[in-house]
C-alpha atoms as a PDB file:
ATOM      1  CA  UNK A   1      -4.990  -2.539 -26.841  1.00  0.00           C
ATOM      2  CA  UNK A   2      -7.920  -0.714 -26.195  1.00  0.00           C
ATOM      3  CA  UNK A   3      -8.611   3.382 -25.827  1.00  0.00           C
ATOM      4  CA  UNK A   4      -8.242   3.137 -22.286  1.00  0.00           C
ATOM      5  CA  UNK A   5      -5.143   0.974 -21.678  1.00  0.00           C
ATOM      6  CA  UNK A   6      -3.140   2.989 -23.995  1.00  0.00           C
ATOM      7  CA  UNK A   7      -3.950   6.294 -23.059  1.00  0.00           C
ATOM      8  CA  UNK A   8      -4.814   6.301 -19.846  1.00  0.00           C
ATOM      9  CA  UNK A   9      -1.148   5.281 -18.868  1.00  0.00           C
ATOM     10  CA  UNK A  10      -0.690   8.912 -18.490  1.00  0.00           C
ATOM     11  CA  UNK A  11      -1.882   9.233 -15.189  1.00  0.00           C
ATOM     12  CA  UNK A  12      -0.482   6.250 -14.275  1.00  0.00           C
ATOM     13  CA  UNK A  13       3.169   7.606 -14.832  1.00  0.00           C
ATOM     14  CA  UNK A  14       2.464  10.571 -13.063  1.00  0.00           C
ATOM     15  CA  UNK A  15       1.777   8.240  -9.899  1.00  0.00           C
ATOM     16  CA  UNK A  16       4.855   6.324 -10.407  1.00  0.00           C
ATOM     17  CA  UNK A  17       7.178   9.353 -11.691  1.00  0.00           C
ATOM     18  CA  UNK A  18       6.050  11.702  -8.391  1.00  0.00           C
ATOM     19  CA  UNK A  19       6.193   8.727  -5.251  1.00  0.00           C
ATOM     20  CA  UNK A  20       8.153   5.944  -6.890  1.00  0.00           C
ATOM     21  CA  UNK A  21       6.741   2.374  -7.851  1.00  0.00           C
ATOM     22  CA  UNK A  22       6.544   1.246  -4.201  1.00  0.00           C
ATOM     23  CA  UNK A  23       5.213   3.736  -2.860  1.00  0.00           C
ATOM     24  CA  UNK A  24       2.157   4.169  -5.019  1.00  0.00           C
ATOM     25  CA  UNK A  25      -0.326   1.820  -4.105  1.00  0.00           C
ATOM     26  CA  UNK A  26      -3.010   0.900  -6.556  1.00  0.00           C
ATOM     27  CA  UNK A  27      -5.255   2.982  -4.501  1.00  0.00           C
ATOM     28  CA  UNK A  28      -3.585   5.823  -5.380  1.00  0.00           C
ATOM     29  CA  UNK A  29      -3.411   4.881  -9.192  1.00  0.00           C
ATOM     30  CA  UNK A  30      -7.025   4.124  -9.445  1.00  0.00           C
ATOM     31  CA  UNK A  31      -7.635   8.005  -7.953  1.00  0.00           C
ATOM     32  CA  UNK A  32      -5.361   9.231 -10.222  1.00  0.00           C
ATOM     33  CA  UNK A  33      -7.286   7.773 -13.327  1.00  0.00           C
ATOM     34  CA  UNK A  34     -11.095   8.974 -11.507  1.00  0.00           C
ATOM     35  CA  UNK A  35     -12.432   6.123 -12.797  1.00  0.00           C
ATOM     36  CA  UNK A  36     -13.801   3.594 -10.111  1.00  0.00           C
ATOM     37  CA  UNK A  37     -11.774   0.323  -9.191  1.00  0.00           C
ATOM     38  CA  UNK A  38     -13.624  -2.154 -11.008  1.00  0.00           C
ATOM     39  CA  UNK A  39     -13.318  -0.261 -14.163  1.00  0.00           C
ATOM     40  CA  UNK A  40      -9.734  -0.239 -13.668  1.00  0.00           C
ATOM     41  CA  UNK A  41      -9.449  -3.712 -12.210  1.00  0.00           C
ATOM     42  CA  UNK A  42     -11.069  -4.664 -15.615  1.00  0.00           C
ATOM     43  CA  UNK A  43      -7.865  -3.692 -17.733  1.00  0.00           C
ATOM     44  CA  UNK A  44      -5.273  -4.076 -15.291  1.00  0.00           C
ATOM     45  CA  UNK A  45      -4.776  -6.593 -12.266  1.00  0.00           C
ATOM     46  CA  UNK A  46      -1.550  -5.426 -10.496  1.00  0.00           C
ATOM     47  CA  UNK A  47       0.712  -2.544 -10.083  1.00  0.00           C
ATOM     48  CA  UNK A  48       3.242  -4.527 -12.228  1.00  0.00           C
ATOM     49  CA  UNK A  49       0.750  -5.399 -15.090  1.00  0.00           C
ATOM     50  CA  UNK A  50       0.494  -1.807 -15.431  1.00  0.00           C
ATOM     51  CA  UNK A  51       4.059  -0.988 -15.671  1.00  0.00           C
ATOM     52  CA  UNK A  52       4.631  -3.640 -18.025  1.00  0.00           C
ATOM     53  CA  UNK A  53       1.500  -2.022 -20.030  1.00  0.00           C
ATOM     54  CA  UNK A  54       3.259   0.987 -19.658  1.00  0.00           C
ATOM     55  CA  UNK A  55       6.676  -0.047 -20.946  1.00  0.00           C
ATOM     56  CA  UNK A  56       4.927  -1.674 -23.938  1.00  0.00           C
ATOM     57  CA  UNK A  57       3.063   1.430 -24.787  1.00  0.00           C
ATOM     58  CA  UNK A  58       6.644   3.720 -24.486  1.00  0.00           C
ATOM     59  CA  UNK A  59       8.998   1.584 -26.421  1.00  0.00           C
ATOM     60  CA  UNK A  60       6.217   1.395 -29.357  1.00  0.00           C
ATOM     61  CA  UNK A  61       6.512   4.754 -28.981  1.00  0.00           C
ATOM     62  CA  UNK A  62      10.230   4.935 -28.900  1.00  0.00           C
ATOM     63  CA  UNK A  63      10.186   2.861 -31.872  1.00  0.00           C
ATOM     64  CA  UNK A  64       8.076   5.073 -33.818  1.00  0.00           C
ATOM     65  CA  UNK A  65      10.455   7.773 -33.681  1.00  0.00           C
ATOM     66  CA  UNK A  66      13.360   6.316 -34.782  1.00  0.00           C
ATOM     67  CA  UNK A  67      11.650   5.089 -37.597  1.00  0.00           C
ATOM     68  CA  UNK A  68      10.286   8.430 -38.612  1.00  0.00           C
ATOM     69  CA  UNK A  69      13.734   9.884 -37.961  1.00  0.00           C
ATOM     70  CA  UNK A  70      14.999   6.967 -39.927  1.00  0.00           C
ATOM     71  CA  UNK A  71      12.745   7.397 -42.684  1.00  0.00           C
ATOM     72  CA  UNK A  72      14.054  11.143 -43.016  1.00  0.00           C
END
């Protein structure tokens, strides 16, 4: 996954977390990210391609920590 799918999720949350999945429009997600639409449009197609993105990215990260915890 490249630099900018996996960290630039953050703002991406944000959207979702303060208006809820439908009401964010991709409008608003591609403002929240300042990059221009095509550049986003690039990595991501749909609202729901991010969130699945997004999902991917947090239970790797989930995952992580148990196995660090684990590994303690």
């Amino acid at each position: 996954m490249s630099y900018f799918r996996s960290t630039g999720l953050c703002s991406r949350w944000f959207s979702f977390s303060r208006d809820g999945f439908h009401a964010t429009s991709i409008e608003d997600v591609i403002a929240a990210t300042g990059m221009s639409s095509s550049a986003v449009y690039r990595y991501f197609g749909s609202k729901e391609e991010i969130i699945r993105a997004s999902a991917e990215i947090g239970v790797a990260r989930v995952r992580e920590i148990f196995v660090a915890l684990l590994d303690h």
